[in-house]
Protein backbone atom coordinates (compact mmCIF):
# COMPACT_ATOMS: atom_id res chain seq x y z
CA UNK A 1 -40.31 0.81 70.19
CA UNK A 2 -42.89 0.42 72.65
CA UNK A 3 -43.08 3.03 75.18
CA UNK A 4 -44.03 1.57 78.41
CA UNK A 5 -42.60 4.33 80.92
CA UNK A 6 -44.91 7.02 82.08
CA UNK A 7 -43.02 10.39 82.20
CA UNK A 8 -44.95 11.52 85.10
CA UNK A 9 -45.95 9.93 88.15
CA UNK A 10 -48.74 8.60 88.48
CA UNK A 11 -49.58 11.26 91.14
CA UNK A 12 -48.59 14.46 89.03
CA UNK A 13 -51.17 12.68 86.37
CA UNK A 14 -53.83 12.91 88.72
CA UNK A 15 -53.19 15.76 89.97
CA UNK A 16 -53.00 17.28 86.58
CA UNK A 17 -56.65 15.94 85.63
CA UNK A 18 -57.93 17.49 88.91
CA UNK A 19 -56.17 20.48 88.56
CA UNK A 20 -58.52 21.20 85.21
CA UNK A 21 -61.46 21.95 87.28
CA UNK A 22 -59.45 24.33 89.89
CA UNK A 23 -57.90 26.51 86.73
CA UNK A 24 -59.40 29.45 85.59
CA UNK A 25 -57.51 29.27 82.18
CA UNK A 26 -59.94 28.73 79.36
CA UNK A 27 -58.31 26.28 77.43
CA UNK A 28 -58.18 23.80 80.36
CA UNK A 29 -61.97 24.54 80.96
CA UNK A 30 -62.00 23.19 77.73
CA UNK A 31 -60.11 20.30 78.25
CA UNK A 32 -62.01 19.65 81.18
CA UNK A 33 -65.50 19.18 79.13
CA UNK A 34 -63.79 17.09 76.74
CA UNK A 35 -62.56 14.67 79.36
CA UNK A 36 -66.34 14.76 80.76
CA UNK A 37 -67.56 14.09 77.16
CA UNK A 38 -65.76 11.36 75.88
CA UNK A 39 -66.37 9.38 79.49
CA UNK A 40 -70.32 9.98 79.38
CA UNK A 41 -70.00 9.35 75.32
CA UNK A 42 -68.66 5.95 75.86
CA UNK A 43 -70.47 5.02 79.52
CA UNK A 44 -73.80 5.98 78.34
CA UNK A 45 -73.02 3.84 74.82
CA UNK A 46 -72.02 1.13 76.35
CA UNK A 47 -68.84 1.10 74.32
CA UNK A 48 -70.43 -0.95 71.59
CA UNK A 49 -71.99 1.77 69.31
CA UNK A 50 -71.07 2.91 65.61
CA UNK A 51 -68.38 5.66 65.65
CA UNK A 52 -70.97 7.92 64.43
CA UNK A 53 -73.52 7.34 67.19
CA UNK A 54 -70.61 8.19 69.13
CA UNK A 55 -70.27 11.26 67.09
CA UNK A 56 -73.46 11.96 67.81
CA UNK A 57 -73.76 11.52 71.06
CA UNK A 58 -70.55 13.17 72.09
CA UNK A 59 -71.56 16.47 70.05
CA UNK A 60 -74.76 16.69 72.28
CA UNK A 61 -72.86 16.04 75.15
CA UNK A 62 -69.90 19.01 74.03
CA UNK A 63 -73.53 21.33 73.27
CA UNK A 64 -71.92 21.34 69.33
CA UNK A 65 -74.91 22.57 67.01
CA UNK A 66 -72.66 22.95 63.40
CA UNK A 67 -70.92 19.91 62.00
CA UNK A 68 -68.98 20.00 59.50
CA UNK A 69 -68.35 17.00 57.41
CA UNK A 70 -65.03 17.41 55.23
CA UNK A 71 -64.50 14.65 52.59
CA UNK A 72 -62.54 13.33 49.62
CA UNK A 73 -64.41 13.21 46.30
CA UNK A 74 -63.84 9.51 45.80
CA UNK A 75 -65.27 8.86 49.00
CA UNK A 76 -68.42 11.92 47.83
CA UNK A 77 -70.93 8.48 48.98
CA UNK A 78 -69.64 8.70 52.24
CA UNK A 79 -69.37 11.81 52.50
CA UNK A 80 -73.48 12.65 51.94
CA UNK A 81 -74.51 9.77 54.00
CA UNK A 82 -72.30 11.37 56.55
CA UNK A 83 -74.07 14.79 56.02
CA UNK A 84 -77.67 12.85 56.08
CA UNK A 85 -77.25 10.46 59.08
CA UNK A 86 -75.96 14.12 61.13
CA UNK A 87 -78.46 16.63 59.96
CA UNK A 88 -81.20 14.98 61.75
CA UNK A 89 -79.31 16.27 65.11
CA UNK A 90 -77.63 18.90 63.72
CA UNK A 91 -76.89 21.63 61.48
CA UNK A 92 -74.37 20.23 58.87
CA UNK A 93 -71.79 21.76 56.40
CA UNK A 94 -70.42 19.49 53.95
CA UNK A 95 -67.40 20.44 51.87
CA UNK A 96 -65.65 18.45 49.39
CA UNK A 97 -61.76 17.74 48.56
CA UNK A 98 -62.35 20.02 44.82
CA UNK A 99 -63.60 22.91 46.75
CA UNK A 100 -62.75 26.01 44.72
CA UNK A 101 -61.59 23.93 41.46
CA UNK A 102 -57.80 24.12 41.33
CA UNK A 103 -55.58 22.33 39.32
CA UNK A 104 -52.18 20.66 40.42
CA UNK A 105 -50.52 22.74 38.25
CA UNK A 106 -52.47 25.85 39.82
CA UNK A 107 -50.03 25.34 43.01
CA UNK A 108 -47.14 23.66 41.20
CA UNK A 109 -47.70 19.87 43.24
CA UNK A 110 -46.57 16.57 41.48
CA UNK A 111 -48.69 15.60 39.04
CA UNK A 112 -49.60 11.67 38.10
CA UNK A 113 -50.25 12.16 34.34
CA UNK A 114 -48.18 15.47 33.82
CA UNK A 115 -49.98 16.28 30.26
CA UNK A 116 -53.42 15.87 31.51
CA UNK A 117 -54.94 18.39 33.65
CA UNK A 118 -55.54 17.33 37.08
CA UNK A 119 -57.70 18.23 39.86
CA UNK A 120 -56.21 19.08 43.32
CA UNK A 121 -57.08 18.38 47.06
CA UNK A 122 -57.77 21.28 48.85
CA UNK A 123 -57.60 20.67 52.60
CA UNK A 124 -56.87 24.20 52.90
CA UNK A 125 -59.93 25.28 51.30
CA UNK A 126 -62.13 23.01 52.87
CA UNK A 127 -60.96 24.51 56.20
CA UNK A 128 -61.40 27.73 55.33
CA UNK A 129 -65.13 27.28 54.32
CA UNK A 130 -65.77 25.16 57.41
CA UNK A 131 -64.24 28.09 59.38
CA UNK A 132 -66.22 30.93 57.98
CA UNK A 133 -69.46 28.75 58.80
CA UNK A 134 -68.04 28.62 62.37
CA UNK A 135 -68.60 24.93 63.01
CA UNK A 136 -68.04 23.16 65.96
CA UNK A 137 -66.53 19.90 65.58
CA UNK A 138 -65.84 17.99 62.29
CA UNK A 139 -66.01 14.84 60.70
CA UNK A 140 -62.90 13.61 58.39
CA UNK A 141 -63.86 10.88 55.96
CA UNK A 142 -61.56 9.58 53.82
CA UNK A 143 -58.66 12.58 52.71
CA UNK A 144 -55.03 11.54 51.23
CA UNK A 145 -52.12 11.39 53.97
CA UNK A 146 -50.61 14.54 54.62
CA UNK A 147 -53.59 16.32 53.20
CA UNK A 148 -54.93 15.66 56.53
CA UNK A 149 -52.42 17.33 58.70
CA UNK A 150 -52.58 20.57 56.85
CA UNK A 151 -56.44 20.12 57.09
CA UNK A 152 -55.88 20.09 60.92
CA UNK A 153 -53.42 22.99 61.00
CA UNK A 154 -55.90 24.93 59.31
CA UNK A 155 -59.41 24.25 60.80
CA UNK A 156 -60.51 25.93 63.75
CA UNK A 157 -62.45 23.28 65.41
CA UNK A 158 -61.95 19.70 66.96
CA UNK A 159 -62.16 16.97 64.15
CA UNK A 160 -62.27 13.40 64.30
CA UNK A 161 -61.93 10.74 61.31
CA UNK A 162 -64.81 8.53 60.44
CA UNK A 163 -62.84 6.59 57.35
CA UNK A 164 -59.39 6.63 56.56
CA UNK A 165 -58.23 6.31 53.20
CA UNK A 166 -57.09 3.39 51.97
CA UNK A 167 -57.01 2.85 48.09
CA UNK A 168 -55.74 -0.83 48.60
CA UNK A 169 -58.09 -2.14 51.61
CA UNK A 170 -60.65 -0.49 50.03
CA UNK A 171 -60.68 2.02 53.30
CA UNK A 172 -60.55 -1.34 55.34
CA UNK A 173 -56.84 -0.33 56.73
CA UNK A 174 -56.86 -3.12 59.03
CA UNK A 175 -57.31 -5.75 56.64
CA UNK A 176 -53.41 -5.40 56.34
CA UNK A 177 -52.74 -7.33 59.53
């Protein structure tokens, strides 16, 4: 179902965007400079750059100086061009999916092959190490469903995705239409 009702007017919208830069709260301060960033980020782009120019641009814009750059192992390419095309701008943290080197059975997940030992995502543990090197914003390339929610419950800072995994599409997931 397509949601096509606003549940606000379109005056208590407004008024709510304005009332950002009136509040003393921190967290709408915050949501104030996002709003600021993501309008210059895609006015001064012209809305026809990569996602990661936009990346970049919109980290300068938010004053972000440590990236980090969280990625699944079978996406590891990605993941270091990622690292490479950022650290010209900025001071990057890369951390992969096998981060700390525990097994499926380690934490008692579904295995495929239950006799062989398997390695297991650890979104946990790649937020963890992106929090203690205090980044500021973080790019997502390529991590299983539902290892990226508890990724995102655990990181401290704002994260985008850059690839989304798709083992079909070959991380095209629009090729399905």
């Amino acid at each position: 179902m397509i949601i096509s009702n606003c549940p606000k007017t379109k005056e208590e919208l407004i008024k709510f965007y304005n009332d950002l830069d009136k509040s003393s709260a921190k967290s709408d301060k915050a949501m104030r400079k996002l709003l600021e960033a993501s309008y210059e980020t895609v006015s001064e782009t012209g809305a026809c750059s990569s996602r990661l120019d936009e990346i970049k641009v919109f980290c300068k814009k938010m004053g972000h100086k440590k990236i980090g750059a969280a990625y699944c192992k079978g996406l590891k390419d990605y993941g270091e061009k990622v690292d490479s095309a950022l650290s010209y701008d900025f001071e990057v943290f890369s951390v992969c999916c096998n981060v700390c080197g525990i097994n499926k059975s380690d934490i008692q997940v579904k295995q495929i092959k239950p006799e062989a030992v398997e390695a297991a995502c650890n979104p946990i543990g790649q937020a963890l190490a992106l929090n203690d090197k205090k980044v500021d914003f973080v790019v997502k390339c390529g991590f299983c469903l539902g290892h990226d929610l508890i990724f995102s419950k655990t990181i401290n800072a704002p994260t985008t995705t850059l690839v989304v995994k798709d083992r079909k599409f070959k991380h095209r997931t629009f090729d399905i239409f």
